[in-house]
Structures are given as C-alpha cells and as structure tokens.
Protein backbone atom coordinates (compact mmCIF):
# COMPACT_ATOMS: atom_id res chain seq x y z
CA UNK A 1 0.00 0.00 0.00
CA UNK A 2 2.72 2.32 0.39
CA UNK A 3 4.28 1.69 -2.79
CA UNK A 4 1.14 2.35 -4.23
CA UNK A 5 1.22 5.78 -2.24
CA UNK A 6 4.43 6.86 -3.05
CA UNK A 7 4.34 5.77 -6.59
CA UNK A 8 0.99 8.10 -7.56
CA UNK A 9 2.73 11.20 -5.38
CA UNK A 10 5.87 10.36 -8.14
CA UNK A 11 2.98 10.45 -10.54
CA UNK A 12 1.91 13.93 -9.88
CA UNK A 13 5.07 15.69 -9.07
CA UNK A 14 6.24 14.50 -12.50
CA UNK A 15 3.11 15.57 -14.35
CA UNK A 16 3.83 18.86 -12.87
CA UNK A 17 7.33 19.26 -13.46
CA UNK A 18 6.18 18.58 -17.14
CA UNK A 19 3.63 21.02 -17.13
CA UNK A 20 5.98 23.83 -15.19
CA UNK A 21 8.72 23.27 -18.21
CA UNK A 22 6.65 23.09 -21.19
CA UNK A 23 5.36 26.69 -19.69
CA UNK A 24 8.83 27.76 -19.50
CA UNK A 25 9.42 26.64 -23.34
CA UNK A 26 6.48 27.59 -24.76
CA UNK A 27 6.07 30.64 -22.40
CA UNK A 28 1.91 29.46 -21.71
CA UNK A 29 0.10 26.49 -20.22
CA UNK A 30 -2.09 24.96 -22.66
CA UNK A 31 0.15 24.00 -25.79
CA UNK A 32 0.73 20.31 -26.99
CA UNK A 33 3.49 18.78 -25.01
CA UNK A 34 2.05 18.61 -21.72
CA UNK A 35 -0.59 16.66 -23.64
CA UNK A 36 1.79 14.09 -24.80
CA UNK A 37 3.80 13.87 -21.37
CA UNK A 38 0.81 13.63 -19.96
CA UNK A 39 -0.62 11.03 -22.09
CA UNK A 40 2.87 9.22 -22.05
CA UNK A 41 2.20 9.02 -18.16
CA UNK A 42 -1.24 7.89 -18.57
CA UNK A 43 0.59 4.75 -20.44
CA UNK A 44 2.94 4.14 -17.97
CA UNK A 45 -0.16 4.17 -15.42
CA UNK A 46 -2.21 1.69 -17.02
CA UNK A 47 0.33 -0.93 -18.00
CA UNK A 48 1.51 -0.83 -14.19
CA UNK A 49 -1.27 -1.19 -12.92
CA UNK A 50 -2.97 -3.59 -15.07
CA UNK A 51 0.90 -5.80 -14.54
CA UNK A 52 0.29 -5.07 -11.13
CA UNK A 53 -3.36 -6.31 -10.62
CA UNK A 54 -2.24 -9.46 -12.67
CA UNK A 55 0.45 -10.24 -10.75
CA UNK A 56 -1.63 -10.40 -7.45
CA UNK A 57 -4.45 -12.18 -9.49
CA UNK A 58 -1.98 -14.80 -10.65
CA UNK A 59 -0.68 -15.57 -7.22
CA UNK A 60 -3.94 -15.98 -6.31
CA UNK A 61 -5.19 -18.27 -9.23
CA UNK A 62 -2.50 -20.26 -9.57
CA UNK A 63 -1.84 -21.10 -6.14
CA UNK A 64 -5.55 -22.32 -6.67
CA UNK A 65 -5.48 -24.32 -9.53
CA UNK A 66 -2.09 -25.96 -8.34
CA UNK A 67 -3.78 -27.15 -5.21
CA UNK A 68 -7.19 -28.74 -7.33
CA UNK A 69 -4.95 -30.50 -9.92
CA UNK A 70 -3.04 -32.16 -7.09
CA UNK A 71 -6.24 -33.34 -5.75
CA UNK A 72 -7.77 -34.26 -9.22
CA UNK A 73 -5.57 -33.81 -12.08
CA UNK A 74 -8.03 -34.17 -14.76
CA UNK A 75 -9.31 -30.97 -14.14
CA UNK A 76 -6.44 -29.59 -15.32
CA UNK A 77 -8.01 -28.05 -18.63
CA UNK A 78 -10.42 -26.43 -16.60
CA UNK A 79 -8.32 -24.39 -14.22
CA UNK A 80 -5.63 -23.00 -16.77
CA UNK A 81 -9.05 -20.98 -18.34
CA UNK A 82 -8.73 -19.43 -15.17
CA UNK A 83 -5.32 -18.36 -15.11
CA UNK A 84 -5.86 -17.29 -18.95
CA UNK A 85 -8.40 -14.77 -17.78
CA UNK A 86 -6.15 -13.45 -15.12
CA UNK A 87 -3.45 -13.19 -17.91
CA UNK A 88 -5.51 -11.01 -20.45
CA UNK A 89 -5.73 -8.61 -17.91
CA UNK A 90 -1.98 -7.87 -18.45
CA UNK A 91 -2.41 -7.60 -22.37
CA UNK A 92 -5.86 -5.50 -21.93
CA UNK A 93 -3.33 -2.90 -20.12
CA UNK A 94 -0.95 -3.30 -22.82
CA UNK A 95 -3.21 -2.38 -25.64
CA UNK A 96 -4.76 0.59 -23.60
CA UNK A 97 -1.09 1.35 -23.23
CA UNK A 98 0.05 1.24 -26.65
CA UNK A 99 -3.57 3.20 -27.98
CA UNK A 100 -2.22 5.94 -25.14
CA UNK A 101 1.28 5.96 -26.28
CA UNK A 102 0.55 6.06 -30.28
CA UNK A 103 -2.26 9.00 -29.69
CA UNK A 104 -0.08 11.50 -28.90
C-alpha cells in the first residue's frame, strides 16, 4: 500500500514538473506537449497497474489451480481458463497502453 502511495505522489510531481517546463518553453500552459507527457504518463499508469493487478491475481489463481490439480488432475483443462483470464488482464493494459502511447 505504500508503494502504491508513493508511486501516484511520483505520478503527480512529475506531471507537474512537465507542465511547469513546457510553460517555461512555450512561455503558456495549454500547448501540446504537456498533452503528450501527460498522455505518455497515462501509459505508464495503465500498463503498471494492469501488470500489477495481474500479478496479485496470478498468485492468487495459480496457487488455486495448483492445489485442485493435485487433488484431481483431470481438471487440469479447466483451471488454466482461469489463469488465462487473469493473464488477459496484463495484455488489456498493454493495448490501452500502446492506444495511449501512439495517440499522442
């Protein structure tokens, strides 16, 4: 929880160091670049977070599925659909990622 604390107060005070130097450049706040850092951010947020949510949903799952295929392995099939869905929750991140990162 922490982590997750100190990385969002990361999060803003680099948004507004962005913001504070493209007004320096550009000499006004409301010109193009703090869109794209911003939006470049915005990627960064939502692959991490999506990686992170997977990660603590495959602990979860797996640890699962490992303990019903040691008591009946012919479910086997059955609990790696599980640990697929978990998984596309990682490449749903990605592509929201990517569609961030290519907009700007």
């Amino acid at each position: 929880m922490l982590g997750l604390v100190l990385t969002f107060i990361s999060l803003v005070m680099t948004s507004t160091h962005i913001l504070e130097v493209t007004a320096a450049t550009e000499g006004q706040v409301g010109g193009g670049q703090e869109a794209i850092g911003l939006s470049r951010v915005g990627a960064g947020i939502a692959i991490g977070f999506a990686a992170c949510g997977a990660g603590i949903g495959l602990g979860t799952v797996s640890a699962a599925a490992i303990g019903v295929i040691a008591e009946k392995p012919e479910l086997f099939g059955r609990t790696m659909i599980y640990v697929v869905f978990v998984e596309a929750v990682a490449i749903y991140g990605l592509v929201v990622s990517l569609l961030l990162w290519m907009a700007a």
